[in-house]
Protein backbone atom coordinates (compact mmCIF):
# COMPACT_ATOMS: atom_id res chain seq x y z
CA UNK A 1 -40.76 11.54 15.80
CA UNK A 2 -37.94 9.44 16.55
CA UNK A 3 -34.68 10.88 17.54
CA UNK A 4 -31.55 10.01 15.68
CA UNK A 5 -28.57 9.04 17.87
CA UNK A 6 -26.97 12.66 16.99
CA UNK A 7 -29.75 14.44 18.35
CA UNK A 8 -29.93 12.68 21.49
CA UNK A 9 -26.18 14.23 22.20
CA UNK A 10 -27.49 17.12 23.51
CA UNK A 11 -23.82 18.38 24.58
CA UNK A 12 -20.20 17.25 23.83
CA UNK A 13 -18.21 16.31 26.87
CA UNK A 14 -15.56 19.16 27.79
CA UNK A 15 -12.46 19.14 28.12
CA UNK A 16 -10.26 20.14 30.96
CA UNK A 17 -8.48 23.63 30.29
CA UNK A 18 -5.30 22.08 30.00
CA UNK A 19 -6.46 19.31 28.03
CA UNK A 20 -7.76 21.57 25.31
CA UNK A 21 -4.36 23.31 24.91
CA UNK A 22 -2.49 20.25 24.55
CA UNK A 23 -5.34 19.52 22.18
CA UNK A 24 -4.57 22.79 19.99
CA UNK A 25 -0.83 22.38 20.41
CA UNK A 26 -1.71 18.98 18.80
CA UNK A 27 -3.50 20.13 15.51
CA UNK A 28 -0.83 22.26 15.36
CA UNK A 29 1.99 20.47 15.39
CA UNK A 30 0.19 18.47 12.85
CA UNK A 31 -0.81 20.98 10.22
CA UNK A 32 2.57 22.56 10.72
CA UNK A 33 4.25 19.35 10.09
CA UNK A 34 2.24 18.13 7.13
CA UNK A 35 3.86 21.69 5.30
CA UNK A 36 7.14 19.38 4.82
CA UNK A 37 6.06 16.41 4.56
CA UNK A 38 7.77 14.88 1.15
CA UNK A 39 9.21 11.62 2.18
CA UNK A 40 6.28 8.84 2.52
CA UNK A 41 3.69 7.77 -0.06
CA UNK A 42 0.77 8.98 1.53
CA UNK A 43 -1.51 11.82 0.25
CA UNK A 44 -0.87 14.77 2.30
CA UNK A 45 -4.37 16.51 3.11
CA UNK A 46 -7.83 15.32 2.61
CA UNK A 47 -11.80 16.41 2.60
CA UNK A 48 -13.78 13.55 4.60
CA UNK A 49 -16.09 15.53 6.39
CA UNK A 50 -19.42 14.91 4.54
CA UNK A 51 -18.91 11.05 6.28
CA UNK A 52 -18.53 12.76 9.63
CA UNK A 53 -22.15 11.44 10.88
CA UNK A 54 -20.84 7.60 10.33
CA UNK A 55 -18.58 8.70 13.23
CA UNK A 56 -21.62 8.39 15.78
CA UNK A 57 -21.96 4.57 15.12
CA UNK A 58 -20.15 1.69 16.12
CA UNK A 59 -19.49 0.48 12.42
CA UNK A 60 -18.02 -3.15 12.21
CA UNK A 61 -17.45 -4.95 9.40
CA UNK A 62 -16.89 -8.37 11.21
CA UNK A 63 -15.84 -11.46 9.12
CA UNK A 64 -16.60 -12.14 5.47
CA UNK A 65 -17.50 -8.85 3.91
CA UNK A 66 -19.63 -11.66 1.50
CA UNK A 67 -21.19 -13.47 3.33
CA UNK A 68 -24.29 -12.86 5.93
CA UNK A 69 -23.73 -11.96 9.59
CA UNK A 70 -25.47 -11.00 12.89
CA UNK A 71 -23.61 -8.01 13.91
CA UNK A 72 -25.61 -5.36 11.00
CA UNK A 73 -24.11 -1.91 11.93
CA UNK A 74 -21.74 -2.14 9.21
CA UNK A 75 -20.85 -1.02 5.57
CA UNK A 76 -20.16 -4.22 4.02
CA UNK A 77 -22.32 -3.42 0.97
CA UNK A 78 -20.10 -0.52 0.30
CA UNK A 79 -16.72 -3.01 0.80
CA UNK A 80 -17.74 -4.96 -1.27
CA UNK A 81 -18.18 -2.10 -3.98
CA UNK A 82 -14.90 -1.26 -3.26
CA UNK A 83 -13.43 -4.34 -3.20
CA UNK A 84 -15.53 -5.05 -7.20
CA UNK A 85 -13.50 -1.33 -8.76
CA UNK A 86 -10.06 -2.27 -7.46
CA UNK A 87 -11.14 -5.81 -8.57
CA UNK A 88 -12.14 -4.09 -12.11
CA UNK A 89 -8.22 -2.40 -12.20
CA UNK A 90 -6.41 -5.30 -11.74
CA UNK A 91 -8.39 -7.59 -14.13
CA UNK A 92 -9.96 -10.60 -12.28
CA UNK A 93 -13.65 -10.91 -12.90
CA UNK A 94 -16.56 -11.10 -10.64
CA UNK A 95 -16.71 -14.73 -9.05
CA UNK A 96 -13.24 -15.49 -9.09
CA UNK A 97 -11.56 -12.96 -6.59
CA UNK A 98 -12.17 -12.60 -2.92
CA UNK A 99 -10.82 -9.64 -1.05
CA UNK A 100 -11.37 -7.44 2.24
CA UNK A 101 -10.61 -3.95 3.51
CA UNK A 102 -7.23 -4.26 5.57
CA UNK A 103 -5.66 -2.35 8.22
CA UNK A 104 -3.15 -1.65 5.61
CA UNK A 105 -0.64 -3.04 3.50
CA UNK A 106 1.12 -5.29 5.96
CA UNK A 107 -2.15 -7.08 6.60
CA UNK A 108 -2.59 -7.78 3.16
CA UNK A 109 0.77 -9.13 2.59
CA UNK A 110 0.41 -11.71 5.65
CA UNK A 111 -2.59 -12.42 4.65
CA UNK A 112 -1.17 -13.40 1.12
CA UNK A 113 1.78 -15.26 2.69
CA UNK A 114 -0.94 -17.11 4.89
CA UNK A 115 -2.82 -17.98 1.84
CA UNK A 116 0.19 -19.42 0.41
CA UNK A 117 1.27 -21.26 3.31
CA UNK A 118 -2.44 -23.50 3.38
CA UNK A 119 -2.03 -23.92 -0.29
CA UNK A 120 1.98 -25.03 -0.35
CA UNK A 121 3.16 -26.05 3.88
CA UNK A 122 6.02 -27.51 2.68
CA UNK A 123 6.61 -24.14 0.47
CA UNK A 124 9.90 -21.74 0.52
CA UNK A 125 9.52 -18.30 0.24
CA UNK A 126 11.26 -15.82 -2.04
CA UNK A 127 11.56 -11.99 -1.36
CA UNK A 128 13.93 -9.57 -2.72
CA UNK A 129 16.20 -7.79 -0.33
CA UNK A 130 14.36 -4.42 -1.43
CA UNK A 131 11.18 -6.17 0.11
CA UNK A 132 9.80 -3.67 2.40
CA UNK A 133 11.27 -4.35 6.24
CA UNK A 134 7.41 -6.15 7.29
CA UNK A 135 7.98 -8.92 5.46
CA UNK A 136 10.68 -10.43 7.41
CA UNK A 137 8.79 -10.40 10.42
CA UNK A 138 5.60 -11.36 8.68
CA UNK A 139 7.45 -14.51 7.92
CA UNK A 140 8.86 -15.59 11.23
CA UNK A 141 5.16 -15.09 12.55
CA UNK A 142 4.20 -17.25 9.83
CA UNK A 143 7.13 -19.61 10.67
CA UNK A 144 7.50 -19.73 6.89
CA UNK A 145 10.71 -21.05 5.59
CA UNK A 146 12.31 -18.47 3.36
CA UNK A 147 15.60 -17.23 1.28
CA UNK A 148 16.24 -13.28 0.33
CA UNK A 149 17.27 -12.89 -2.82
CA UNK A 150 19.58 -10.18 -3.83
CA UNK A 151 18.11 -7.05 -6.08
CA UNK A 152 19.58 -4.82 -8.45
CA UNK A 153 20.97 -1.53 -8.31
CA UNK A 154 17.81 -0.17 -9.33
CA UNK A 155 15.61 -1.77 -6.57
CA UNK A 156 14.08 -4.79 -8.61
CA UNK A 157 15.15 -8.46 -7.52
CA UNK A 158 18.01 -10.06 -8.99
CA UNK A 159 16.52 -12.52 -11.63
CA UNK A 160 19.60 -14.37 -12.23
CA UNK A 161 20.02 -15.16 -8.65
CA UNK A 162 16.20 -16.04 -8.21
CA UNK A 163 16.92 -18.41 -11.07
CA UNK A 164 19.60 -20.28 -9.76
CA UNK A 165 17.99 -20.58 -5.98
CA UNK A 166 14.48 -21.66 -7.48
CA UNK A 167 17.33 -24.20 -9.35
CA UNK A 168 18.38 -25.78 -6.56
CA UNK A 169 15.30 -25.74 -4.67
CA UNK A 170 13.17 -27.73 -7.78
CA UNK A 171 11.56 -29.76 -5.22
CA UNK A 172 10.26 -27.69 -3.16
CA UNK A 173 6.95 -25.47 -4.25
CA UNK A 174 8.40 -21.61 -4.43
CA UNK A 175 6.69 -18.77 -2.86
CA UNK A 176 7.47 -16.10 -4.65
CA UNK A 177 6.57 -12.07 -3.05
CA UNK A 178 7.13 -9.64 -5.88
CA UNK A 179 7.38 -6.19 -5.80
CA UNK A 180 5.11 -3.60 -7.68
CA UNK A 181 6.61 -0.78 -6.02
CA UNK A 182 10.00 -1.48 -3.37
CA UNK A 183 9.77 0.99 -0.62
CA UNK A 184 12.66 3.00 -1.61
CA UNK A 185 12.73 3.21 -5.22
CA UNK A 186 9.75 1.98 -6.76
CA UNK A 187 11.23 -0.68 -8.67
CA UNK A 188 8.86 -3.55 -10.40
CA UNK A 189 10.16 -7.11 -10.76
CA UNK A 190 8.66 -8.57 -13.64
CA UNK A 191 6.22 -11.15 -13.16
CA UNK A 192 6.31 -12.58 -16.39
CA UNK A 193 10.08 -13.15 -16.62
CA UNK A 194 9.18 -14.56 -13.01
CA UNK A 195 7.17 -17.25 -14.34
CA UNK A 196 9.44 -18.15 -17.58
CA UNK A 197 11.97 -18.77 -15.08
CA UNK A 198 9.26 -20.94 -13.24
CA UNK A 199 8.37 -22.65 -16.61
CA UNK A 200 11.92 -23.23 -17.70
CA UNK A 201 12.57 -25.11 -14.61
CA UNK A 202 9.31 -27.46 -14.72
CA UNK A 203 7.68 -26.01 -11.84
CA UNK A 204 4.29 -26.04 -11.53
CA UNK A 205 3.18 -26.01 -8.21
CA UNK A 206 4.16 -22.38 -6.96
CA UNK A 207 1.75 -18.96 -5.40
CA UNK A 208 2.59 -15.36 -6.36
CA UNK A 209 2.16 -12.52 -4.31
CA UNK A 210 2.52 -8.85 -5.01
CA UNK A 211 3.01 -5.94 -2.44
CA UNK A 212 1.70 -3.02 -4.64
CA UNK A 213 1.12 -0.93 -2.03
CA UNK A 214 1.47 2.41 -3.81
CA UNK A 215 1.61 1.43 -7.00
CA UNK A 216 -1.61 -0.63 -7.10
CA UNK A 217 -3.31 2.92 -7.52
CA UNK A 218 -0.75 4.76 -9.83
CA UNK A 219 0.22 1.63 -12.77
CA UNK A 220 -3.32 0.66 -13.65
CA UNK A 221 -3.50 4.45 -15.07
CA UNK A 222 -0.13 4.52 -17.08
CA UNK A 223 -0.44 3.29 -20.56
CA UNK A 224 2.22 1.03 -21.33
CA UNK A 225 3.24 0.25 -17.57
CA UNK A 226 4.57 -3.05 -16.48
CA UNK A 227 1.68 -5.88 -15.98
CA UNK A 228 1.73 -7.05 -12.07
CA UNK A 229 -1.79 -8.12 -11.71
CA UNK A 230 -4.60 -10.98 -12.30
CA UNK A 231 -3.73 -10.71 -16.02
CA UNK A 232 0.44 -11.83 -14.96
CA UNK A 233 -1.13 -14.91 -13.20
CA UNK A 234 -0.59 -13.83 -9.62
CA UNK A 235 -2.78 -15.09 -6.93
CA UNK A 236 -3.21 -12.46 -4.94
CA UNK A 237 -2.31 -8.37 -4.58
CA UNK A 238 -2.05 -5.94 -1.41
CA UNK A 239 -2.49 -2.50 -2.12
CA UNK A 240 -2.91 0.71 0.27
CA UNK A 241 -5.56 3.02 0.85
CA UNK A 242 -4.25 5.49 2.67
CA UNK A 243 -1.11 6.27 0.46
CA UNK A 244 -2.24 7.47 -3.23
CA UNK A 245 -6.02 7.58 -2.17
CA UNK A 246 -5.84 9.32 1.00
CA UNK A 247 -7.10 8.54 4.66
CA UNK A 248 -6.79 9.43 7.84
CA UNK A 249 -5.64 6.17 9.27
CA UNK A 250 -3.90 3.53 7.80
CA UNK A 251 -6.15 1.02 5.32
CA UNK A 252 -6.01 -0.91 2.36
CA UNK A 253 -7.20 -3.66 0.08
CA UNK A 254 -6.10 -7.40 -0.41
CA UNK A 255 -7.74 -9.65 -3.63
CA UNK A 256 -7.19 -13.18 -4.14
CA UNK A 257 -8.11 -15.84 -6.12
CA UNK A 258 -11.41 -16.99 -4.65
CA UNK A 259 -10.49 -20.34 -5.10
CA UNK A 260 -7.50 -20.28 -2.62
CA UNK A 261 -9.55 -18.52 -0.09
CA UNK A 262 -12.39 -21.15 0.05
CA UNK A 263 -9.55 -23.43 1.08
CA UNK A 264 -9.36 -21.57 4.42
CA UNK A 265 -12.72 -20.64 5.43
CA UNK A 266 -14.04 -21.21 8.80
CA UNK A 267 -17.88 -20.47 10.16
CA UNK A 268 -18.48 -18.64 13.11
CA UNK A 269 -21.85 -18.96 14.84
CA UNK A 270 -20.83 -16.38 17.75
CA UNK A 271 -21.05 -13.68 14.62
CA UNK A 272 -23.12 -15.63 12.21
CA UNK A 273 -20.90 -15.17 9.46
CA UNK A 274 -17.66 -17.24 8.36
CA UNK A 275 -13.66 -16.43 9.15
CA UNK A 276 -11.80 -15.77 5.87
CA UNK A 277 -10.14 -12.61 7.09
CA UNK A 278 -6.91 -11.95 9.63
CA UNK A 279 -8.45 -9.68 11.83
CA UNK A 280 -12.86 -10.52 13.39
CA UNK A 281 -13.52 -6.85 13.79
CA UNK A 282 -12.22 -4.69 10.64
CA UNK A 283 -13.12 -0.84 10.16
CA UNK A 284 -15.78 -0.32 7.96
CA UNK A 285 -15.82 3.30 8.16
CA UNK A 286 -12.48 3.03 5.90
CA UNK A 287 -14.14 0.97 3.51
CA UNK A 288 -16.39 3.95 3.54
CA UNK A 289 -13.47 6.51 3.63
CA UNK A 290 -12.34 4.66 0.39
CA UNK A 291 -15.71 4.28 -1.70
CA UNK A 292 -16.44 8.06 -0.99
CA UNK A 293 -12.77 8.69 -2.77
CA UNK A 294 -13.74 6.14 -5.38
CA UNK A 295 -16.83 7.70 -6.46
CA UNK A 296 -15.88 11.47 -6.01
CA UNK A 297 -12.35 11.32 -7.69
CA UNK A 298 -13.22 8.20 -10.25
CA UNK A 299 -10.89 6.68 -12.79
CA UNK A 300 -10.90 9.75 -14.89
CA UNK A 301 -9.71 11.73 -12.33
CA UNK A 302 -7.29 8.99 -10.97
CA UNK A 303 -5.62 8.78 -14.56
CA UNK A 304 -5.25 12.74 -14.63
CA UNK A 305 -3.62 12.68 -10.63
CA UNK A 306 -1.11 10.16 -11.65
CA UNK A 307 0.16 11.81 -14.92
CA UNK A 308 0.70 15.48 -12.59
CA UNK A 309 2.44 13.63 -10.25
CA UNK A 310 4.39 12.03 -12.91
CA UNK A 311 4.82 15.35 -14.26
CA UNK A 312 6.05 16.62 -11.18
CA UNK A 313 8.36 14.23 -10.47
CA UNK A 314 10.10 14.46 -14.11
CA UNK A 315 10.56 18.45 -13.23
CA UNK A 316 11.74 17.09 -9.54
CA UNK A 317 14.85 15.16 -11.40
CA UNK A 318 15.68 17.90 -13.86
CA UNK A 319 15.93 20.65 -10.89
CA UNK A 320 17.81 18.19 -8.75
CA UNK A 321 20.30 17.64 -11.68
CA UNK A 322 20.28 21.17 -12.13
CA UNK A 323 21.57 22.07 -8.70
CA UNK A 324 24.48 19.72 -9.29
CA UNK A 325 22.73 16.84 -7.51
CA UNK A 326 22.74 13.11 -8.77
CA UNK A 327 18.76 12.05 -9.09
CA UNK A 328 16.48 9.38 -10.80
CA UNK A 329 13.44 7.76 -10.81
CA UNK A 330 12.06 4.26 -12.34
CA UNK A 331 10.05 3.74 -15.18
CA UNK A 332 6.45 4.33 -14.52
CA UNK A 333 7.00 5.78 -11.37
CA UNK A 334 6.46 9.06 -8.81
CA UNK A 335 9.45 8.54 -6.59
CA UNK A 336 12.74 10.34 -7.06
CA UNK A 337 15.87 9.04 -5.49
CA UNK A 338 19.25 11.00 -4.71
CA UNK A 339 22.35 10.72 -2.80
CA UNK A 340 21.23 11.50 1.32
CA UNK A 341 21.53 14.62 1.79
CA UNK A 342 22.54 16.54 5.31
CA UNK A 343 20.89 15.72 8.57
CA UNK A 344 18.92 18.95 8.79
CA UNK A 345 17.55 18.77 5.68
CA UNK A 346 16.44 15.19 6.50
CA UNK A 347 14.75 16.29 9.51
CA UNK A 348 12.97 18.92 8.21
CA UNK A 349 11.71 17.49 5.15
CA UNK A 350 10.72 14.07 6.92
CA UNK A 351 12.80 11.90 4.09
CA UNK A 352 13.19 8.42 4.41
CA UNK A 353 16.74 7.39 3.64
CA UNK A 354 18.22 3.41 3.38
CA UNK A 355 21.99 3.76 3.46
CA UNK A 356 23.11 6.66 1.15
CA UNK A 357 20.24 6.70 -0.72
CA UNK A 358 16.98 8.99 -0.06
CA UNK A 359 14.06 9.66 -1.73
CA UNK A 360 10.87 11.62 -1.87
CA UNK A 361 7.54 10.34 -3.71
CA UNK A 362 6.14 13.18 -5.44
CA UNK A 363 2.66 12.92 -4.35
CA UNK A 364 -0.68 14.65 -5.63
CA UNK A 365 -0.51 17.36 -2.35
CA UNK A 366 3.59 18.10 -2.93
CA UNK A 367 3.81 21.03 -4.90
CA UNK A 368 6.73 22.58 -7.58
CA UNK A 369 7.45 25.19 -4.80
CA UNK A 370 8.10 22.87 -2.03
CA UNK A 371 10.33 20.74 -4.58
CA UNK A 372 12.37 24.06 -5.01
CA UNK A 373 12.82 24.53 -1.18
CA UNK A 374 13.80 20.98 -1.14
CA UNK A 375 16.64 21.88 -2.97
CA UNK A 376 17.29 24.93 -2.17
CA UNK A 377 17.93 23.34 1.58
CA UNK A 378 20.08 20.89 0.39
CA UNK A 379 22.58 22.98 -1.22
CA UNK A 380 22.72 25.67 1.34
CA UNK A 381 23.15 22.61 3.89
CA UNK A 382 25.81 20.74 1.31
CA UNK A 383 27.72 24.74 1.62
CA UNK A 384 27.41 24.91 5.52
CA UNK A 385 29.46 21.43 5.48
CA UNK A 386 31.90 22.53 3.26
């Protein structure tokens, strides 16, 4: 009988003494850390470990996850499963989308700009100043030319200035990167009044974007919430794995229209397979990491997450306003902003903060208790200042 490559690893390298207790100090520091951590969209703890075996092999998922290629340790049947449900959630139908596992949200967004940019060179680009801090320097790698339009006080982009650039800029095709989701509050610019404004103006030529990187797994699952994808005529969508799904490593998902992307593609004979995607080598174990997730949790139990966490971020605002602090949260969201609170608090709790404003994002893994402490912090910190 044939010996699989984990039983042919007879014994696992060792590590040197001291290596091992920096090791331990290491999971330590981790678990210890991930107690408090309430600031970043990313699901806090995790079960993986019936993939573990995968770990032996040296899984690529090079190229096209569609087409055919030489390199065949890979998962690119289960990408492209993955790639058909979050397909399914945001309404395009099979044969008209195209898509890859990323390396996480930022890939997806340049590789949206960089669809945009074959489609429209001549094309100006318009971002919100809300627009998470990648996208500026996604653009001067692109050596797009752009203009940052201002937002509202609740996050979303300022539609009356939008409407007055695209105005003066009629001849040139517009760009435009919308927001399902800004980093700090979670605020949605609304597609639709986005392409009124287009409409109004007689412009027809134009490619929308969305960054949904957490909410691309939390809005298809409200009833009622505001309509961002393939049904709002975008073109294409980046959303992250690792934040309301959970990994262990940064991943996520881009869709476009397959259309645009057959505009771009490039075959490889080195690989045997063609060059649609950013990145030649691409982890398929997340794509695996994500279809597990998929298929264990479903949409069922997606839907049932995303109302707790809305639940627990509703009980979040009333305890905050409770205490005497100042707190809100958009519609359809899970993340609750307030005034920045002291410097201790902020260390300990591992907030993210953007002048005086903070936030936390009330994730399926934070818990009512460690809300409380949260609070409980900040007011015995607000006393010690007084």
């Amino acid at each position: 009988m044939k010996q699989t490559a984990e039983e042919t690893l007879t014994s696992e390298p060792a590590l040197a003494p001291e290596d091992q207790r920096r090791f331990d100090e290491m999971l330590d520091y981790v678990r210890e850390q991930a107690r408090t951590f309430v600031g970043y969209p990313c699901r806090g703890y995790f079960d993986y470990s019936p993939l573990f075996d995968f770990l032996y092999y040296p899984i690529n998922n090079v190229g096209d996850p569609y087409a055919p290629c030489t390199y065949r340790v890979h998962t690119r049947e289960i990408e492209r499963d993955v790639l058909a449900w979050f397909a399914k959630q945001h309404h395009i139908t099979e044969g008209e989308y195209w898509g890859y596992v990323t390396n996480g949200g930022t890939e997806g967004n340049i590789y949206g700009l960089f669809l945009a940019r074959e489609l429209h060179p001549s094309g100006m680009v318009y971002y919100s100043e809300d627009t998470h801090y990648s996208v500026a320097k996604n653009l001067r790698v692109l050596n797009m030319k752009n203009i940052q339009i201002k937002s509202r006080d609740n996050g979303e982009i300022d539609y009356e200035d939008l409407y007055q650039t695209l105005r003066i800029h009629r001849d040139t095709p517009p760009i435009i990167f919308a927001n399902a989701g800004t980093t700090m509050t979670e605020a949605k610019d609304d597609i639709e009044r986005i392409r009124e404004m287009l409409q109004e103006l007689a412009i027809h030529q134009y490619y929308i974007h969305v960054d949904a990187a957490l909410c691309g797994m939390t809005l298809p699952f409200i009833d009622g919430a505001p309509v961002y994808d393939f049904r709002a005529g975008i073109d294409s969508v980046s959303i992250s794995g690792h934040k309301f799904i959970g990994a262990p490593f940064p991943c996520g998902i881009v869709l476009a229209k397959k259309d645009h992307v057959n505009r771009i593609a490039r075959s490889i004979e080195y690989v045997g397979t063609l060059d649609t995607t950013l990145t030649g080598s691409r982890n398929g174990v997340a794509a695996l990491f994500l279809w597990y997730a998929i298929r264990t949790i479903g949409e069922q139990g997606f839907r049932r997450e995303v109302a707790e966490c809305r639940e627990k971020a509703r009980y979040a605002v009333e305890r905050f306003r409770e205490a005497g602090i100042e707190a809100w949260m958009n519609p359809a969201s899970i993340t609750v902003v307030f005034e920045r609170p002291p410097k201790s608090v902020l260390e300990k709790w591992q907030i993210a903060v953007h002048h005086n404003q903070a936030h936390i994002v009330v994730m399926t893994t934070i818990t009512r208790d460690q809300i409380d402490q949260l609070i409980a912090d900040i007011v015995l910190a607000e006393e010690a200042e007084v």
